[in-house]
N, C-alpha and C. Protein backbone atom coordinates (compact mmCIF):
# COMPACT_ATOMS: atom_id res chain seq x y z
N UNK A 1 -46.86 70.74 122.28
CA UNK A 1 -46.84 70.21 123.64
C UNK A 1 -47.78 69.03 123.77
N UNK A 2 -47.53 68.18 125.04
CA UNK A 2 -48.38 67.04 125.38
C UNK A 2 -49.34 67.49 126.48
N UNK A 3 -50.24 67.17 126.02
CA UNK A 3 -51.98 67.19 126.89
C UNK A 3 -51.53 66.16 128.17
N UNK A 4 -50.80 65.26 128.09
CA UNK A 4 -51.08 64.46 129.16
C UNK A 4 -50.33 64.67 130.62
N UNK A 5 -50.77 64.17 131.56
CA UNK A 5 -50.70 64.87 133.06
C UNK A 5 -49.19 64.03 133.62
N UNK A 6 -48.34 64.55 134.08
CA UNK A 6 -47.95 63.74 134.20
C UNK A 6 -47.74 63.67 136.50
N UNK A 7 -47.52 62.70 136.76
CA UNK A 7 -47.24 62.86 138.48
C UNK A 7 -46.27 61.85 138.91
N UNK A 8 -45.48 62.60 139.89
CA UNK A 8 -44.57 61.60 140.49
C UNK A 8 -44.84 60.89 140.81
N UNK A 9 -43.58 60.17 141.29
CA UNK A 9 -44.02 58.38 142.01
C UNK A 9 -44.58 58.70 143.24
N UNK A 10 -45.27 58.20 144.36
CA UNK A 10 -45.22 58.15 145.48
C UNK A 10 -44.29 58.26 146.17
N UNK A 11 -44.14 58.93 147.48
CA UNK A 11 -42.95 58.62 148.52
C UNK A 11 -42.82 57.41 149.16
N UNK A 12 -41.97 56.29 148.85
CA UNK A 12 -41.98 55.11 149.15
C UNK A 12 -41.09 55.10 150.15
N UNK A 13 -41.10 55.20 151.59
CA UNK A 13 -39.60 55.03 152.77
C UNK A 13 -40.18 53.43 153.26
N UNK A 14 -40.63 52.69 152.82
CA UNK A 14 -40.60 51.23 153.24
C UNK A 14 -39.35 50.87 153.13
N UNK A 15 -38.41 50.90 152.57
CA UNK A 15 -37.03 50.28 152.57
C UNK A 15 -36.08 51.90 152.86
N UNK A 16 -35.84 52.98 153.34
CA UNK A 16 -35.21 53.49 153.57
C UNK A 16 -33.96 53.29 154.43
N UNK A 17 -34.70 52.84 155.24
CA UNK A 17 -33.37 52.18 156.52
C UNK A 17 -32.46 51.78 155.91
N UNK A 18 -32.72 50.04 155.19
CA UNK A 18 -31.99 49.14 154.64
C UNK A 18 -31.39 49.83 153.69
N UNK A 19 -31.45 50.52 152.71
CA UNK A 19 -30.82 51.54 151.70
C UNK A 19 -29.53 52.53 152.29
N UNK A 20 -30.28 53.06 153.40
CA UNK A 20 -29.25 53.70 154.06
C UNK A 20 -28.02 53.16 154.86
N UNK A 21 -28.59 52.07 155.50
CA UNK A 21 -27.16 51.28 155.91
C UNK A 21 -26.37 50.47 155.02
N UNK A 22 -26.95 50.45 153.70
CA UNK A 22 -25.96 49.68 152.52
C UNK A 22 -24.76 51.18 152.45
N UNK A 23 -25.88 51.81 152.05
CA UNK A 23 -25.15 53.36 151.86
C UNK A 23 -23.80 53.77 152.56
N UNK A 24 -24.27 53.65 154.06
CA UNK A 24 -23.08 53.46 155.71
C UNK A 24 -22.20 52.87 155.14
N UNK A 25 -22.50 51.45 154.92
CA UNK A 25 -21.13 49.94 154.51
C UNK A 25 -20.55 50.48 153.49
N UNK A 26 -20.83 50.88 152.29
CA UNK A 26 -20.12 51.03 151.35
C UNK A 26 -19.38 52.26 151.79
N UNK A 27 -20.08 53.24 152.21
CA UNK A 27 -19.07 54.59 152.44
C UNK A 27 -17.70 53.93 153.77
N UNK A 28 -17.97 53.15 154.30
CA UNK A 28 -17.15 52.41 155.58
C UNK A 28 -15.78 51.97 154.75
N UNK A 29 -16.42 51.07 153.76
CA UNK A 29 -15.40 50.13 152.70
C UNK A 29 -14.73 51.45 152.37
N UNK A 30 -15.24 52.52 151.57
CA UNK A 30 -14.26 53.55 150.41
C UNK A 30 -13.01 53.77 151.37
N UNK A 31 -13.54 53.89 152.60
CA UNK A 31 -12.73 54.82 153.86
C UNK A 31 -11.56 54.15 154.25
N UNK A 32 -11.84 52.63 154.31
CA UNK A 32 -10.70 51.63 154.48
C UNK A 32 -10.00 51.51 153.21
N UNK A 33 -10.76 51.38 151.81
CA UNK A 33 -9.65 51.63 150.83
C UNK A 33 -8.59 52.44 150.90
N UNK A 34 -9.40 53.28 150.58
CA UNK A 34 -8.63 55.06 150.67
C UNK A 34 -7.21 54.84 152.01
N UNK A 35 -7.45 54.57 153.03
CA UNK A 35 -6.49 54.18 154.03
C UNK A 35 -5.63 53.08 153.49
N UNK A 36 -6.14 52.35 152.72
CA UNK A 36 -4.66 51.47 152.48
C UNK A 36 -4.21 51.92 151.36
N UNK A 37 -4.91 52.61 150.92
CA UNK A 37 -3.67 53.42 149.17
C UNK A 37 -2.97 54.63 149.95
N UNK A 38 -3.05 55.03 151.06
CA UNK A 38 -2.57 55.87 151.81
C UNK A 38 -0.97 55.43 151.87
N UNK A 39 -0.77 54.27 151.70
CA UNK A 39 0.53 53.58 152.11
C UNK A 39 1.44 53.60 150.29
N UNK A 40 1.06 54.02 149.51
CA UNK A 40 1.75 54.62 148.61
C UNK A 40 1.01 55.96 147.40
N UNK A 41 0.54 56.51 148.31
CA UNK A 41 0.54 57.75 148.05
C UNK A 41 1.30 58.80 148.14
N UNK A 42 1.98 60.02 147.80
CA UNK A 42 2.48 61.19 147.90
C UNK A 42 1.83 61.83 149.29
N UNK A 43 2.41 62.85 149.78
CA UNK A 43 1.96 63.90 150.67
C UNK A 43 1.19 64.65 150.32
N UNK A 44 0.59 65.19 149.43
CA UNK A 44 -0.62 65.59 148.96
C UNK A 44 -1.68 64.48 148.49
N UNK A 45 -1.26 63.21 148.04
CA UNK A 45 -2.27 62.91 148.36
C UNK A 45 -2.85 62.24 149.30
N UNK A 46 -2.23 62.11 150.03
CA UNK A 46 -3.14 61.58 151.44
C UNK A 46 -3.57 62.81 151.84
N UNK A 47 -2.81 64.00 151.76
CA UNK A 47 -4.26 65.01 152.34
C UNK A 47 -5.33 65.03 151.79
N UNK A 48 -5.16 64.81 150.37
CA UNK A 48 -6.36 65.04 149.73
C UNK A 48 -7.37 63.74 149.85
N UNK A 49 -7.03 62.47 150.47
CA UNK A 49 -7.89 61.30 150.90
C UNK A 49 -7.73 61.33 152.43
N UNK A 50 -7.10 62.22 153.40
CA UNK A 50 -7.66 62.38 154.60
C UNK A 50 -9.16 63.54 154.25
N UNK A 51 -9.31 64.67 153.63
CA UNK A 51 -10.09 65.38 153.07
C UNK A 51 -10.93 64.64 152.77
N UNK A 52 -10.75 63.65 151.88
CA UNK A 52 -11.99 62.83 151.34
C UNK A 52 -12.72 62.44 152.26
N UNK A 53 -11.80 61.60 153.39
CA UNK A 53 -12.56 60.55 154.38
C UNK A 53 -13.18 61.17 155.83
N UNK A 54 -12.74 62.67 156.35
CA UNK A 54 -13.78 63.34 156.61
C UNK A 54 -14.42 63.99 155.94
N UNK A 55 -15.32 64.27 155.17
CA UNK A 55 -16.41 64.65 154.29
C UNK A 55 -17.12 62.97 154.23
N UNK A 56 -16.73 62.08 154.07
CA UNK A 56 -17.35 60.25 154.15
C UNK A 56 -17.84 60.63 155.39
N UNK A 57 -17.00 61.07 156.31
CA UNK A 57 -17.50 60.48 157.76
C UNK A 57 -18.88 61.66 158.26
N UNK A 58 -18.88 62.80 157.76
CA UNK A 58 -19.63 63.62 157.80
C UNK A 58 -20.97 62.82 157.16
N UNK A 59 -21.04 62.53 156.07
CA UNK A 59 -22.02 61.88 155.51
C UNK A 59 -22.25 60.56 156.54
N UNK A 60 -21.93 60.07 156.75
CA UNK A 60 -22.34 58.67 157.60
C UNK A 60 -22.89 59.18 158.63
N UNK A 61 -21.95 60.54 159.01
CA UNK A 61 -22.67 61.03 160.60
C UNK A 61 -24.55 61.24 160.30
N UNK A 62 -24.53 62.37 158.95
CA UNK A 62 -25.62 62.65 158.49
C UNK A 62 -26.88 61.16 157.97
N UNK A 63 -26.49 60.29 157.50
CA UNK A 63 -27.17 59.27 157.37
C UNK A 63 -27.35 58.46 158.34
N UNK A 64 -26.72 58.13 159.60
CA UNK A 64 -27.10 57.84 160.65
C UNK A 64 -28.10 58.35 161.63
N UNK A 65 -28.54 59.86 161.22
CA UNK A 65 -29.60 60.36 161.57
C UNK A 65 -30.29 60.11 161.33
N UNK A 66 -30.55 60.03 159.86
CA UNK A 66 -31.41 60.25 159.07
C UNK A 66 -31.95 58.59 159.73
N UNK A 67 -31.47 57.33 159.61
CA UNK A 67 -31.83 56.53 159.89
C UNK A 67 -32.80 56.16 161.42
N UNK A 68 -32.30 57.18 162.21
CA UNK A 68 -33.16 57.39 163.26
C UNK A 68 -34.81 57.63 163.20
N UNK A 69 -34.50 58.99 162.27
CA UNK A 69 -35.61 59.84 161.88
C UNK A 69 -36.31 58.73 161.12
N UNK A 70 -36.10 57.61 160.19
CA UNK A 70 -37.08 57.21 159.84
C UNK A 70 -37.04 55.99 160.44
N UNK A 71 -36.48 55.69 161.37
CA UNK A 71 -36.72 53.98 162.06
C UNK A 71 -38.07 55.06 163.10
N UNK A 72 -37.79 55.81 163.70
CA UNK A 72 -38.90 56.54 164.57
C UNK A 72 -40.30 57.08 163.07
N UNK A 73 -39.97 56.69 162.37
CA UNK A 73 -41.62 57.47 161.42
C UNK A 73 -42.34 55.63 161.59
N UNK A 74 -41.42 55.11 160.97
CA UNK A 74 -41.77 53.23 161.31
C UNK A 74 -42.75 53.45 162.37
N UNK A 75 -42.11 53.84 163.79
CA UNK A 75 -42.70 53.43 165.17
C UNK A 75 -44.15 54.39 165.07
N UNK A 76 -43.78 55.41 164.42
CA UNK A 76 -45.39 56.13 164.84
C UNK A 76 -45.89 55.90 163.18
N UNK A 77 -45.97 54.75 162.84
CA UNK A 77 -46.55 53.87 161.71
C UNK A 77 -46.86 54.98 160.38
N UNK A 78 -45.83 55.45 159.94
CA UNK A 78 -46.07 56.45 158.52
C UNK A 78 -46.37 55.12 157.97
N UNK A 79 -47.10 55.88 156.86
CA UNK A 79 -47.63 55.75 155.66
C UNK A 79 -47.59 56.43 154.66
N UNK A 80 -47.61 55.93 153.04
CA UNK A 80 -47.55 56.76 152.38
C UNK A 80 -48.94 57.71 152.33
């Protein structure tokens, strides 16, 4: 074994926001893909990319919180 210590990185949320709304856009884009391959897909599979694109939208719902929660840590000035 190794003697040496090892420790995580710091919790860095200085850029969380911006991360998370790239996160939003891109999950936005899959959703509009997915909707235009809808137009030659089978009947199973558009269920299975309506399926997809609520579970997307669930997540956006969930990261849109989340973006709250840390635009409000901003305002009461977190730090690491």
């Amino acid at each position: 074994m190794n003697d040496k210590s090892y420790q995580s990185n710091p919790d860095d949320r200085s850029d969380n926001v911006e991360k998370l709304q790239d996160m939003i856009q891109n999950t936005l884009d899959r959703i509009d893909e997915s909707e235009e391959a809808m137009a030659f897909s089978t009947e199973e599979e558009k269920q299975m990319i309506q399926q997809k694109n609520q579970n997307r939208q669930m997540s956006i719902d969930a990261m849109r919180s989340e973006i709250k929660d840390e635009q409000t840590a901003r305002k009461n000035g977190y730090t690491e």
